[in-house]
C-alpha atoms as a PDB file:
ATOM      1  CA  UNK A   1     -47.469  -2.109 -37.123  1.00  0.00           C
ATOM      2  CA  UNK A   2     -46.439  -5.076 -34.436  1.00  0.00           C
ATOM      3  CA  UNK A   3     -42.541  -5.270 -34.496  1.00  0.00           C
ATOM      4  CA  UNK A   4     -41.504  -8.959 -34.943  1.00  0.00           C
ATOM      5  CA  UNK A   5     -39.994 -10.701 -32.046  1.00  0.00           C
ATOM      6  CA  UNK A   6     -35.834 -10.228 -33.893  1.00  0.00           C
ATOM      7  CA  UNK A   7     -36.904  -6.685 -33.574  1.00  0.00           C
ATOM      8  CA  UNK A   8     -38.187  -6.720 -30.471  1.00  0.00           C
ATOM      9  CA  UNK A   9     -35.333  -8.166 -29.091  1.00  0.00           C
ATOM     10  CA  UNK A  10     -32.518  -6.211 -30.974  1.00  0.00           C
ATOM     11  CA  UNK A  11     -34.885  -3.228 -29.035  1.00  0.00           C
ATOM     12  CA  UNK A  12     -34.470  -4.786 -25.776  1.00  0.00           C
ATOM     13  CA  UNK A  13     -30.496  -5.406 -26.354  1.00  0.00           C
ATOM     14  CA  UNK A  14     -29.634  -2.421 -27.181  1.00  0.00           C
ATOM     15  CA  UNK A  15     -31.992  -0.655 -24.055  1.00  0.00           C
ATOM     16  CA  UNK A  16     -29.968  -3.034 -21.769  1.00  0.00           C
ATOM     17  CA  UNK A  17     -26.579  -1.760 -23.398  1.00  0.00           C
ATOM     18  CA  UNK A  18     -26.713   1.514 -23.378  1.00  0.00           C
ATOM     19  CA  UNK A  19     -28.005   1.366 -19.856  1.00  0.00           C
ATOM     20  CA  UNK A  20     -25.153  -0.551 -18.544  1.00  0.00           C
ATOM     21  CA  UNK A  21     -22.746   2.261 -19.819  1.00  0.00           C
ATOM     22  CA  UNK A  22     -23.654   5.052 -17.552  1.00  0.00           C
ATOM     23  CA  UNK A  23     -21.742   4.739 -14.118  1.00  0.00           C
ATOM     24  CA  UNK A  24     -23.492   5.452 -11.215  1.00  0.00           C
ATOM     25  CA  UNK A  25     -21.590   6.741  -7.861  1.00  0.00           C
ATOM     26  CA  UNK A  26     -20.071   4.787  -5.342  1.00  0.00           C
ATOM     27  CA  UNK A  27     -19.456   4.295  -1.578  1.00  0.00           C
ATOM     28  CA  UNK A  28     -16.454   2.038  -1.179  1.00  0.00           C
ATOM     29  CA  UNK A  29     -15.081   0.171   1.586  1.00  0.00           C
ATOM     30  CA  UNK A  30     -11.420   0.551   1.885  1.00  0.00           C
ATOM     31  CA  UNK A  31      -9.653  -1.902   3.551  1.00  0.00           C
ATOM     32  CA  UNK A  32      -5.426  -1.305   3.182  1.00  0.00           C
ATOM     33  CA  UNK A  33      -3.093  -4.304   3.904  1.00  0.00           C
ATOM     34  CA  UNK A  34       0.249  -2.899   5.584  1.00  0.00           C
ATOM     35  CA  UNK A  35       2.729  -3.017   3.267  1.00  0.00           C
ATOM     36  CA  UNK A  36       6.390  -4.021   3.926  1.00  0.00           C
ATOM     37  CA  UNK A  37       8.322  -0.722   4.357  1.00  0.00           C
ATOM     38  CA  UNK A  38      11.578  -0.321   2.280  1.00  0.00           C
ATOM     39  CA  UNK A  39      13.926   0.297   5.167  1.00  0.00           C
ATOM     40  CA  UNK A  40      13.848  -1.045   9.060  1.00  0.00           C
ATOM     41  CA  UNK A  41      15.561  -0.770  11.958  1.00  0.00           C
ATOM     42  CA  UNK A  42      15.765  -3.004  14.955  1.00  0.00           C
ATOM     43  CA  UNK A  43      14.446  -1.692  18.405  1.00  0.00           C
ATOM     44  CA  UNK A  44      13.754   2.017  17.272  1.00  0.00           C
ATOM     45  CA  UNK A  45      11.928   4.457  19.835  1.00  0.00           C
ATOM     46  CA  UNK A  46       8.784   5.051  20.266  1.00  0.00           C
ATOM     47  CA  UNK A  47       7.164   7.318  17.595  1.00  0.00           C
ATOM     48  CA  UNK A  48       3.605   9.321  17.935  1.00  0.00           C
ATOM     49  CA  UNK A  49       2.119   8.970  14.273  1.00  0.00           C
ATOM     50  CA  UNK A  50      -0.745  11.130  12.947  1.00  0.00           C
ATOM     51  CA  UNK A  51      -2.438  11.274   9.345  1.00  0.00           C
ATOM     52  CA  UNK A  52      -4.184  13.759   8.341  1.00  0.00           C
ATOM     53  CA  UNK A  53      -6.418  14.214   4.811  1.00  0.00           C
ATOM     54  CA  UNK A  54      -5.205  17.548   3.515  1.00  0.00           C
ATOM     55  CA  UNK A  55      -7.279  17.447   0.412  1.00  0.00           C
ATOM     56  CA  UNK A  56      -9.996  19.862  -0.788  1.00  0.00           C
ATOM     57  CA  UNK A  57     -12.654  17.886  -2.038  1.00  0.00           C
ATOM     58  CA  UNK A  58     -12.951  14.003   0.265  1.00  0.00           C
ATOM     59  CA  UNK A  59     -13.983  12.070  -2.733  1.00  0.00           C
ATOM     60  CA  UNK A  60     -12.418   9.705  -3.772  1.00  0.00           C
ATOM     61  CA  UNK A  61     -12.712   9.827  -7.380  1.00  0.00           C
ATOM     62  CA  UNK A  62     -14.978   9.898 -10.343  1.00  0.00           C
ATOM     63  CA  UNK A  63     -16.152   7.531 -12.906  1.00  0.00           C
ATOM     64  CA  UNK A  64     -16.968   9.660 -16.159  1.00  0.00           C
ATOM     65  CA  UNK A  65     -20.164   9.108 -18.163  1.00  0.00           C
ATOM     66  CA  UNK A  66     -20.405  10.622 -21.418  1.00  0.00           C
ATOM     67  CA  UNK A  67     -24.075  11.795 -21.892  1.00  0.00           C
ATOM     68  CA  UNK A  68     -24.279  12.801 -17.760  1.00  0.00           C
ATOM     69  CA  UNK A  69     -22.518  14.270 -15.113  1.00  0.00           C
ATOM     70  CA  UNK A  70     -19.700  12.476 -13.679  1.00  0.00           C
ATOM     71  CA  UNK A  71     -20.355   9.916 -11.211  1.00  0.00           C
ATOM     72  CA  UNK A  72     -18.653  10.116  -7.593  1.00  0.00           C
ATOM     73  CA  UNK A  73     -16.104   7.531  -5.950  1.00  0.00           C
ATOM     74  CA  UNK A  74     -16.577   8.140  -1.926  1.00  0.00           C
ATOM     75  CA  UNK A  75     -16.188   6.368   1.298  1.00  0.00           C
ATOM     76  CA  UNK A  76     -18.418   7.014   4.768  1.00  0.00           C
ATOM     77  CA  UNK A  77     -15.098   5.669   6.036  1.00  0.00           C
ATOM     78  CA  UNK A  78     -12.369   8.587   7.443  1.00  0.00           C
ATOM     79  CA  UNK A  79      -9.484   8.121   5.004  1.00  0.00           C
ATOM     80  CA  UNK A  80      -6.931   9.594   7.755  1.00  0.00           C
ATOM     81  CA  UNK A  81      -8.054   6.820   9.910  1.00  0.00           C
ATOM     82  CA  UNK A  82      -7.644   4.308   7.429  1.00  0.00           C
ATOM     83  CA  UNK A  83      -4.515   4.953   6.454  1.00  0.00           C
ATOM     84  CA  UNK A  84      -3.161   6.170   9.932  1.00  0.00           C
ATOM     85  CA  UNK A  85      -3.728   2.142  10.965  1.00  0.00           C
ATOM     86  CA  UNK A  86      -1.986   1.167   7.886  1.00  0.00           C
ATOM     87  CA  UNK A  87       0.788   3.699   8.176  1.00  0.00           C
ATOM     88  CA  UNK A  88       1.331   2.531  12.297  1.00  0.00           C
ATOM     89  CA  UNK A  89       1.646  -0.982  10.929  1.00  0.00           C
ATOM     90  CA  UNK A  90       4.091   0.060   8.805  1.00  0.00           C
ATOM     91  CA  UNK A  91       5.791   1.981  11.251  1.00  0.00           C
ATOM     92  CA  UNK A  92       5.788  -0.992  13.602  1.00  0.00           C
ATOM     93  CA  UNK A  93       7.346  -3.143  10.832  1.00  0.00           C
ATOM     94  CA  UNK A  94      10.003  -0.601  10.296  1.00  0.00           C
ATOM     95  CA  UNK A  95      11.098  -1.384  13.989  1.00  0.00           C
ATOM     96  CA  UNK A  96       9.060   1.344  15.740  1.00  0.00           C
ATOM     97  CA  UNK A  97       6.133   0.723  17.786  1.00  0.00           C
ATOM     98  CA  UNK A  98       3.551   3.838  17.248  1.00  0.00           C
ATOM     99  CA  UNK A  99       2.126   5.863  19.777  1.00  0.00           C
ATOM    100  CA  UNK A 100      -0.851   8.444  20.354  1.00  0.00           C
ATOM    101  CA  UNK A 101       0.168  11.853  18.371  1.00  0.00           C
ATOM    102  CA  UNK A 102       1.166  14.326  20.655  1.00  0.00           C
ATOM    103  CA  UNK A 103       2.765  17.839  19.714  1.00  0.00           C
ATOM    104  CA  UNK A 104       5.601  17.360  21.677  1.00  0.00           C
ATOM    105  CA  UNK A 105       6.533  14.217  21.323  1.00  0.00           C
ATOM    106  CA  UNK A 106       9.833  13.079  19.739  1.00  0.00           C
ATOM    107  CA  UNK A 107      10.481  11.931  17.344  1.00  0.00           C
ATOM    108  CA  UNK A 108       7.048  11.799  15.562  1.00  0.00           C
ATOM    109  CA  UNK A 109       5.627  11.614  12.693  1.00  0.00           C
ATOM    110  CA  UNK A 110       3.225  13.615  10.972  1.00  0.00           C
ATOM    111  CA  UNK A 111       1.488  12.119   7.297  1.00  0.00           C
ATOM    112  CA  UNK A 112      -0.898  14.424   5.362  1.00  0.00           C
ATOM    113  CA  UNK A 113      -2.851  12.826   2.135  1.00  0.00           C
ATOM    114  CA  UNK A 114      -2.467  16.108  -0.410  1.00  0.00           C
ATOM    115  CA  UNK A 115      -3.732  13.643  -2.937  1.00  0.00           C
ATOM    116  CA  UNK A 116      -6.170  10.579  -4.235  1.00  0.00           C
ATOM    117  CA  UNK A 117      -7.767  10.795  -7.093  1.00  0.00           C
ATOM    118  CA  UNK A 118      -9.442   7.444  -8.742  1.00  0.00           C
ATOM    119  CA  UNK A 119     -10.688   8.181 -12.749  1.00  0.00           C
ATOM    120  CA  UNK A 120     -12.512   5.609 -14.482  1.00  0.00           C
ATOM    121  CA  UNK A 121     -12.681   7.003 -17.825  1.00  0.00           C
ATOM    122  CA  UNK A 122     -16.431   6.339 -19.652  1.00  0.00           C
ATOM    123  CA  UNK A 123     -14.070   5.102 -23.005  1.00  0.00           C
ATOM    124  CA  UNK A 124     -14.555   1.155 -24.203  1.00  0.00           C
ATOM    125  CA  UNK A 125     -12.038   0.311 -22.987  1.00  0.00           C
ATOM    126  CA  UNK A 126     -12.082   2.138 -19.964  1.00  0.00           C
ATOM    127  CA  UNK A 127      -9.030   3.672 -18.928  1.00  0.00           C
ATOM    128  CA  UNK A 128      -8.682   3.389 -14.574  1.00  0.00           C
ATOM    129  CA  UNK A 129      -5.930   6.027 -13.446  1.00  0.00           C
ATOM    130  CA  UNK A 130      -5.483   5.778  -9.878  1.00  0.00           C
ATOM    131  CA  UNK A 131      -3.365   8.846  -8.253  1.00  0.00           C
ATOM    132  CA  UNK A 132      -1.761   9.358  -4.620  1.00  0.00           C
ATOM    133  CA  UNK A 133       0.460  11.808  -3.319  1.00  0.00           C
ATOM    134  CA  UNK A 134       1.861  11.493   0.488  1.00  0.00           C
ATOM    135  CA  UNK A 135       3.586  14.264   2.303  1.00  0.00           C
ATOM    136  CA  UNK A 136       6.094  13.030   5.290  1.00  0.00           C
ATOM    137  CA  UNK A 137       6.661  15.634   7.971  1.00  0.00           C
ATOM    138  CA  UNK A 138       9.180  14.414  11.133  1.00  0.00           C
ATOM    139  CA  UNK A 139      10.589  15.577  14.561  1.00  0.00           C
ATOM    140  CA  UNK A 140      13.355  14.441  16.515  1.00  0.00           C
ATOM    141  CA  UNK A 141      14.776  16.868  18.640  1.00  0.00           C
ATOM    142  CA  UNK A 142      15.386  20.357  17.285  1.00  0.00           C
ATOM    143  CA  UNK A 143      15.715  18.361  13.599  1.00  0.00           C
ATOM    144  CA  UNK A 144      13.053  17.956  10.896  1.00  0.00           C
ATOM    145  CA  UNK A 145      12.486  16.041   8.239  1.00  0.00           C
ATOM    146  CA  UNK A 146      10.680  16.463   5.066  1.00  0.00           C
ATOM    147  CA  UNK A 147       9.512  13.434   2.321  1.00  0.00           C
ATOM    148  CA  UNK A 148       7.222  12.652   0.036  1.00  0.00           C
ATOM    149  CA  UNK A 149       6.236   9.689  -1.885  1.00  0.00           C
ATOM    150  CA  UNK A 150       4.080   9.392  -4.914  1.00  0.00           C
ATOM    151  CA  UNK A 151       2.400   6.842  -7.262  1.00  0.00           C
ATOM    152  CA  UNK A 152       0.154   6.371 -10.041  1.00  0.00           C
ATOM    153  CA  UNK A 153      -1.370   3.874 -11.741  1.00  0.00           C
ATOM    154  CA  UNK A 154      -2.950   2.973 -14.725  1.00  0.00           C
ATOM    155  CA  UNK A 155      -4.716   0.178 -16.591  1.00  0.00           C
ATOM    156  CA  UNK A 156      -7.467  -0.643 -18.964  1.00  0.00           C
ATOM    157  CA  UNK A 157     -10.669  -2.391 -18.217  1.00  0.00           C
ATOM    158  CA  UNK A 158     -13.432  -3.664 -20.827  1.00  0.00           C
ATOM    159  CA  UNK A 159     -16.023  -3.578 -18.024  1.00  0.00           C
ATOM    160  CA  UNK A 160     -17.201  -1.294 -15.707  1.00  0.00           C
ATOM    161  CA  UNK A 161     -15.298  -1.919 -12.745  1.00  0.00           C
ATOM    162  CA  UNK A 162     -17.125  -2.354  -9.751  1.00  0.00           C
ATOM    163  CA  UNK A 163     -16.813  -1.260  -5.916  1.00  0.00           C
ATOM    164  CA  UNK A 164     -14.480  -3.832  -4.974  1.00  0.00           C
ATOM    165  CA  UNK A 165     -12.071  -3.677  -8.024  1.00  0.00           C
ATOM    166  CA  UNK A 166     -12.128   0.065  -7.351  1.00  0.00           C
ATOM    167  CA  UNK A 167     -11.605  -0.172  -3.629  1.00  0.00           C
ATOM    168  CA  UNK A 168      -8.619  -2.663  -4.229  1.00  0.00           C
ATOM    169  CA  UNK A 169      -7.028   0.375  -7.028  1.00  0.00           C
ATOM    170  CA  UNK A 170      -6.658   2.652  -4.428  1.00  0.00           C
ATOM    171  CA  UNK A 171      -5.594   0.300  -1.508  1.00  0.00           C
ATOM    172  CA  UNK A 172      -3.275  -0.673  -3.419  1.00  0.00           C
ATOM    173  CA  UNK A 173      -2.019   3.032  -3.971  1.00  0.00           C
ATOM    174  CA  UNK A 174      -2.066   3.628  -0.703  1.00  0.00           C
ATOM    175  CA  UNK A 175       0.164   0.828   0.058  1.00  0.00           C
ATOM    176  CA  UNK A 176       2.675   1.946  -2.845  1.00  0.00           C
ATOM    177  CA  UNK A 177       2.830   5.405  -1.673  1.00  0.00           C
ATOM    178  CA  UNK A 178       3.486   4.284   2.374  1.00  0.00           C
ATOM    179  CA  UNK A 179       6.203   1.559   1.528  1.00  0.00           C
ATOM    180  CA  UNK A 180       7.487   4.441  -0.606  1.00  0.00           C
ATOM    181  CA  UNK A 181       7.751   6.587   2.081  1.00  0.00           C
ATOM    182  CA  UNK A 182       9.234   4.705   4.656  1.00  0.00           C
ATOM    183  CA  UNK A 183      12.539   4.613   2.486  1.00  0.00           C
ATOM    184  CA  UNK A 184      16.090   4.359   4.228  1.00  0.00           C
ATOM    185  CA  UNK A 185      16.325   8.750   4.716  1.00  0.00           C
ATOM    186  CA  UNK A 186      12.955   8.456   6.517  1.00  0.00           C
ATOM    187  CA  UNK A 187      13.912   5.481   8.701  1.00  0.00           C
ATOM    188  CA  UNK A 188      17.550   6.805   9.818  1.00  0.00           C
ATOM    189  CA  UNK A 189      15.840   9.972  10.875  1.00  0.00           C
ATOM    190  CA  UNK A 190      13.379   8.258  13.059  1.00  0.00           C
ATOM    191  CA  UNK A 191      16.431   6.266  14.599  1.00  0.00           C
ATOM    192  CA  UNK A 192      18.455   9.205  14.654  1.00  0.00           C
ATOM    193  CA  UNK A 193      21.287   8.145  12.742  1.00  0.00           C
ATOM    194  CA  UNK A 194      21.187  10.776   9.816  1.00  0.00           C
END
């Protein structure tokens, strides 16, 4: 029995639908814009900066599919790089120009990811959660310093979001948490005034 061309086309529709639900994975570029830190000084020392990605599992997310398995978010970029050269930007903004890491420098400045995690749920409308947690470790002297600055976001999406709306999620969280965690304690420490 031919199927008549309405048919035929409601087929086709609904093929194309139900195709364009399931996520597949992702390699993003990440690209993070220095943000504006909450707190500077003027003509602060020196300060040796490393960041280092503390977390278990490198990706960077998942998108969720209902019917599959979850679809991965990663990057063939090294997320302590990229944020190290937003973080020294940062740091340079604050009033202190960064320098290599070195163990014994002081003061210096030690960043380690413990967490980014980027959901985008497989609900109409999706749900996009982005998560970020930065730990702040510093030296000066004999003193130490300890901060931390997280943020999370949220939003709804009709479409699947794409590579570069996902990319710009978690720059952006990145961004949040390092303005975030160059706050006024962070900043007086570096300059040694608390």
């Amino acid at each position: 029995m031919p199927l008549s061309t309405a048919r035929l086309l409601t087929l086709i529709t609904t093929i194309v639908v139900l195709a364009g639900c399931a996520q597949n994975p992702q390699t993003l570029r990440l690209s993070v814009e220095p943000p504006e830190p909450n707190a500077s000084v003027s003509g602060g020392p020196p300060v040796a900066l490393e960041v280092v990605d503390r977390r278990e599992d490198k990706a960077l997310g998942v998108l969720q599919n209902r019917e599959d398995e979850d679809a991965t978010i990663t990057t063939s970029q090294d997320l302590a790089y990229v944020v190290e050269l937003a973080a020294g930007e940062t740091l340079s903004q604050a009033g202190f120009p960064p320098q290599l890491w070195s163990d014994t420098a002081t003061p210096r400045l030690l960043i380690e990811i413990t967490e980014l995690r980027h959901t985008v749920t497989a609900d109409v409308p999706r749900r996009v959660d982005t998560r970020m947690t930065l730990q702040a470790r510093a030296w000066r002297g004999g003193e130490r310093f300890n901060g931390q600055a997280s943020t999370s976001r949220s939003a709804r999406v009709v479409t699947r979001p794409g590579p570069e709306r996902n990319a710009a999620d978690i720059a952006r969280a990145v961004q949040d948490a390092l303005r975030q965690l160059f706050d006024r304690r962070l900043v007086d420490f570096l300059a040694g005034r608390g």
